[in-house]
N, C-alpha and C. Protein backbone atom coordinates (compact mmCIF):
# COMPACT_ATOMS: atom_id res chain seq x y z
N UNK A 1 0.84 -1.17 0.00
CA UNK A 1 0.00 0.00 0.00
C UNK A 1 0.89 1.24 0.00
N UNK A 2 0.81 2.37 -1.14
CA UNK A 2 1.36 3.37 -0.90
C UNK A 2 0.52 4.55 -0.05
N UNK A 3 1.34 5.55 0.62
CA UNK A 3 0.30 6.53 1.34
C UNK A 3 1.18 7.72 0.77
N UNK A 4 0.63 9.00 0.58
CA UNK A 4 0.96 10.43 0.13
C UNK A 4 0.67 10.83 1.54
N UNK A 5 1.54 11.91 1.33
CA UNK A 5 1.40 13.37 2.12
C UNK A 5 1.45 14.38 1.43
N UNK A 6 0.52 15.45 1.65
CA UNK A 6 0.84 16.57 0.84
C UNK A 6 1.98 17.15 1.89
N UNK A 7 2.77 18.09 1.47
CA UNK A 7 3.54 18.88 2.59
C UNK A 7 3.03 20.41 2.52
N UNK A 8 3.54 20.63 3.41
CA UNK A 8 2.76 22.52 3.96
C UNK A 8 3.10 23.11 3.20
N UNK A 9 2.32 24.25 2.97
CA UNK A 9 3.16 25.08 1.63
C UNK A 9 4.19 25.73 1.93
N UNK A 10 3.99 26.38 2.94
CA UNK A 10 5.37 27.15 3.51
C UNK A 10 6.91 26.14 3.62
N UNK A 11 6.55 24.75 3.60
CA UNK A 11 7.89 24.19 3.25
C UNK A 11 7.74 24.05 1.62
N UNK A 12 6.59 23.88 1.18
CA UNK A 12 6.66 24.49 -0.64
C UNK A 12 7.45 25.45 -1.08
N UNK A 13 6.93 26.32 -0.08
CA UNK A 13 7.49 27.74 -0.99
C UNK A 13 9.11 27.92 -0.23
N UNK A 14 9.32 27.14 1.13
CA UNK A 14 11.10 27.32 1.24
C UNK A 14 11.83 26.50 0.17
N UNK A 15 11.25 25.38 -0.45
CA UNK A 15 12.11 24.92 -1.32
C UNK A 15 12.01 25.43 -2.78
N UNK A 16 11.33 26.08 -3.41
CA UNK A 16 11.17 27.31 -4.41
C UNK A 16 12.05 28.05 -4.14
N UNK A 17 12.32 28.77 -2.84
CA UNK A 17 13.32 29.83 -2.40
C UNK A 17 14.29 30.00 -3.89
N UNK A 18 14.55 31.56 -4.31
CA UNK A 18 15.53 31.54 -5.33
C UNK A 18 15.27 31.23 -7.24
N UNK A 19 13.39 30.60 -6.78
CA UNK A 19 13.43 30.15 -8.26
C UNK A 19 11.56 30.64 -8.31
N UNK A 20 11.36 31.31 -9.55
CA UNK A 20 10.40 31.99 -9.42
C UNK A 20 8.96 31.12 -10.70
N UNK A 21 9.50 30.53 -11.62
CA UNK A 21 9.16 29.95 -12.46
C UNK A 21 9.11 28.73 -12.19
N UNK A 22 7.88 28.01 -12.10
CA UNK A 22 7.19 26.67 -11.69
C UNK A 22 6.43 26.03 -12.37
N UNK A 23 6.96 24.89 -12.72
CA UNK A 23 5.76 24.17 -13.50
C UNK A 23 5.66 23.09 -13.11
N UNK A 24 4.28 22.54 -12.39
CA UNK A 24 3.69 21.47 -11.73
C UNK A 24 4.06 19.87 -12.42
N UNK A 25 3.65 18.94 -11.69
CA UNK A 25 3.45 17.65 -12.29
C UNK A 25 2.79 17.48 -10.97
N UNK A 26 1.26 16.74 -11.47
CA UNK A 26 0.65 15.76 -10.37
C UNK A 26 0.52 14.67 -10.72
N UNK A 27 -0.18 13.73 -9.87
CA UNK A 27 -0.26 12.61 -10.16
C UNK A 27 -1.57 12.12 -9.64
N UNK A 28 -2.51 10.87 -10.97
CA UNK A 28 -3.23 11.17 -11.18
C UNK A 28 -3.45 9.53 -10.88
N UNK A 29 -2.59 8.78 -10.13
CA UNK A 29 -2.62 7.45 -9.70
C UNK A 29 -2.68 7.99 -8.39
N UNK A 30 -1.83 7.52 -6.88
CA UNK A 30 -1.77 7.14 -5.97
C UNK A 30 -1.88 9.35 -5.32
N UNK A 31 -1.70 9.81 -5.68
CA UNK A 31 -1.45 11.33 -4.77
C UNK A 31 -3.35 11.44 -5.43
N UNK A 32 -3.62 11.26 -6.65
CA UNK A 32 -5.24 11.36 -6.81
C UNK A 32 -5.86 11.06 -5.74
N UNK A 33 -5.54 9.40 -5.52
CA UNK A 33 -6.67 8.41 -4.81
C UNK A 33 -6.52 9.34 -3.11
N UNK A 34 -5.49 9.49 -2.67
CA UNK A 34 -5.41 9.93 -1.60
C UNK A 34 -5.74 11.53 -1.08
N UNK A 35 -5.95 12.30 -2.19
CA UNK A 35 -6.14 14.13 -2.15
C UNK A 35 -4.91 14.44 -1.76
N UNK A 36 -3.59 14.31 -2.54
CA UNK A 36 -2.34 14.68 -2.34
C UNK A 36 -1.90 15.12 -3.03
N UNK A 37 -2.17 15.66 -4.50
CA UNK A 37 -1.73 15.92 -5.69
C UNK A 37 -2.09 15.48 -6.87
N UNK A 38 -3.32 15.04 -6.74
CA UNK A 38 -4.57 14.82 -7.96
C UNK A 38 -4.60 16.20 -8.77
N UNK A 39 -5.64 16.01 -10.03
CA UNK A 39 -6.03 17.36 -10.69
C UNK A 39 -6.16 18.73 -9.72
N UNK A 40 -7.04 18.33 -8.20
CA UNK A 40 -7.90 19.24 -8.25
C UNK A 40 -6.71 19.80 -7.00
N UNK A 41 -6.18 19.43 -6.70
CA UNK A 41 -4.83 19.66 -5.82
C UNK A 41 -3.70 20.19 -6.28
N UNK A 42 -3.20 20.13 -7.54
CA UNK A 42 -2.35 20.69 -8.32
C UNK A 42 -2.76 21.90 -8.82
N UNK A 43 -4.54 21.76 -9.15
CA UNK A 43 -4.77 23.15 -9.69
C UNK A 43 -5.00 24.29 -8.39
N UNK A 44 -5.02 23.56 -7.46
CA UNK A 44 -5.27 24.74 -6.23
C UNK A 44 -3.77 24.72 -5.59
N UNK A 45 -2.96 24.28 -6.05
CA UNK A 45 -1.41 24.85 -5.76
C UNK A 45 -0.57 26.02 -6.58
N UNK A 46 -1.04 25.36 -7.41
CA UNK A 46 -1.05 26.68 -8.85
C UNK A 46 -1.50 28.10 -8.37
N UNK A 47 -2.70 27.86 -8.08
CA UNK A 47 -3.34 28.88 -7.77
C UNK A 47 -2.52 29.64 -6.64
N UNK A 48 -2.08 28.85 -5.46
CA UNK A 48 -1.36 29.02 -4.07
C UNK A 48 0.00 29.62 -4.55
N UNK A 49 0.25 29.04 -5.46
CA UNK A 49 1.56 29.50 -5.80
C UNK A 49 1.83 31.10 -6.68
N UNK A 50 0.95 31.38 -7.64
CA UNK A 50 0.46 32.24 -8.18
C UNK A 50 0.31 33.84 -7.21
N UNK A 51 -0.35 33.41 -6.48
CA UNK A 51 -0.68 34.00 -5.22
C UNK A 51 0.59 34.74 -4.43
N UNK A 52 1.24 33.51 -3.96
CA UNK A 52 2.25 33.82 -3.29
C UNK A 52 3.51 34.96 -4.61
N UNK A 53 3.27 34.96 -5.67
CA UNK A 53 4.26 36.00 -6.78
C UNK A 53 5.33 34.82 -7.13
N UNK A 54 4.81 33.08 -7.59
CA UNK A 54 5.32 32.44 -8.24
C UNK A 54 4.99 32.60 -9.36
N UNK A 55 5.75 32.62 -10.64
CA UNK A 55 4.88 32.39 -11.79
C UNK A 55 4.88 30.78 -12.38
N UNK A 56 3.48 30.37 -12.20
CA UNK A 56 3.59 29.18 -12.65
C UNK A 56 3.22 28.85 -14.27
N UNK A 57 4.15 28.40 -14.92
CA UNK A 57 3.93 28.42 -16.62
C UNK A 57 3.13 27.22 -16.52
N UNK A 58 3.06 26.45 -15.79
CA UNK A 58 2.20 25.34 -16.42
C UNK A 58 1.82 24.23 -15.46
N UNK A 59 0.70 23.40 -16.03
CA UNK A 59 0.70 21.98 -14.81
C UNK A 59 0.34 21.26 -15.75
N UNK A 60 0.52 19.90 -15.42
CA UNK A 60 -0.22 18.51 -15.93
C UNK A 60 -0.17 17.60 -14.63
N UNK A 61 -1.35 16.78 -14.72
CA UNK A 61 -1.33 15.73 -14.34
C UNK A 61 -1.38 14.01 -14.65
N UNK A 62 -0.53 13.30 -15.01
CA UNK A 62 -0.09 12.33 -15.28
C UNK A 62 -0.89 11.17 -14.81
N UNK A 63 -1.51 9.89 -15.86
CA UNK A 63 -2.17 9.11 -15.47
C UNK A 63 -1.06 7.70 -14.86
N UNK A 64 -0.26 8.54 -15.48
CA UNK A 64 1.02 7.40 -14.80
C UNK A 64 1.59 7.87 -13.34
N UNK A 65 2.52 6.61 -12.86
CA UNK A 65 3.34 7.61 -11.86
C UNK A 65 3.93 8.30 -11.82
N UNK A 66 3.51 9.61 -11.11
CA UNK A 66 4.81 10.37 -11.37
C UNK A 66 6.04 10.71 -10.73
N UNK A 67 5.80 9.62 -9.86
CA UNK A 67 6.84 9.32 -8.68
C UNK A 67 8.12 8.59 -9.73
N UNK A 68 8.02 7.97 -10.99
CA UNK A 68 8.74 7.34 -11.80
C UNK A 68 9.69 8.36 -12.36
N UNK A 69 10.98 8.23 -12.23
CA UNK A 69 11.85 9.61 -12.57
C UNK A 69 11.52 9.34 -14.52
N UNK A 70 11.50 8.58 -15.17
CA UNK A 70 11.20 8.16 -16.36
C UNK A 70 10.11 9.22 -17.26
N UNK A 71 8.84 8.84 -16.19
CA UNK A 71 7.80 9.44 -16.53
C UNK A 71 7.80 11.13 -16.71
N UNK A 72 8.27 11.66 -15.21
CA UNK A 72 8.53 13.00 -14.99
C UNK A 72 9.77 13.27 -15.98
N UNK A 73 10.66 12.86 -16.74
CA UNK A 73 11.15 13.57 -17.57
C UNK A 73 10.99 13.59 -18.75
N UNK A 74 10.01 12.69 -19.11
CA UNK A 74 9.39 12.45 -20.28
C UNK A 74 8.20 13.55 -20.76
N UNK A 75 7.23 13.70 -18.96
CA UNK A 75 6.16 15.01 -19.51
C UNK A 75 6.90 16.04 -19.33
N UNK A 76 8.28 16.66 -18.90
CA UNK A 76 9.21 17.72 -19.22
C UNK A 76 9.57 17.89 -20.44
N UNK A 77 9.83 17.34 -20.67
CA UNK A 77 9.78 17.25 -22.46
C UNK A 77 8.96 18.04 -23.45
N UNK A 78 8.26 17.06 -23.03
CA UNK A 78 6.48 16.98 -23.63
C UNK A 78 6.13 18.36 -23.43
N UNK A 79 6.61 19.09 -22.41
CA UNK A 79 6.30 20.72 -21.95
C UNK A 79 7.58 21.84 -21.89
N UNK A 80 8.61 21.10 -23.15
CA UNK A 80 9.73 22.06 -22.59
C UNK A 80 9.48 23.61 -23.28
N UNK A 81 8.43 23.64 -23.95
CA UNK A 81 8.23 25.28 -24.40
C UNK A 81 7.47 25.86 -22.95
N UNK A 82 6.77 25.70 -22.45
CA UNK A 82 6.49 26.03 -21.48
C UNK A 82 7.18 26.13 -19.78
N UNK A 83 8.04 25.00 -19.84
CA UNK A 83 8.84 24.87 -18.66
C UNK A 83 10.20 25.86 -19.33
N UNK A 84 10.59 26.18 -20.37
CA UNK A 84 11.44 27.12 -20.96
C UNK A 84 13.06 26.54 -20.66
């Protein structure tokens, strides 16, 4: 059994520290099932992040894992006009 945690944003936004341009990946397997980083969690981080004077160029959420380093550099790719 896997379990997610989301983490606090304020440790979100200390590890951003220095970098202003963000582009999401959620996951749309195991962070979905749990409300850890599903669609509707990624899009309200976006938003959080936005907020806070991140600029976020972009999100997706992945029906695969995106815990798979494979996967996550594959939808980087897939988004490098946007991730820049």
């Amino acid at each position: 059994m896997i379990i997610t945690e989301q983490k606090e944003f304020d440790q979100v936004l200390r590890s951003l520290a220095g970098h202003e341009r963000v582009f999401l990946i959620g996951c749309g397997i195991c962070a979905a099932t749990w409300g850890t980083g599903g669609e509707k969690e990624t899009r309200e981080m976006a938003a959080r992040l936005v907020e806070a004077g991140k600029d976020c160029v972009g999100w997706i959420v992945t029906e695969e894992a995106a815990c798979d380093a494979r996967t996550t550099r594959r939808l980087l790719k897939w988004n490098r006009e946007q991730v820049g």
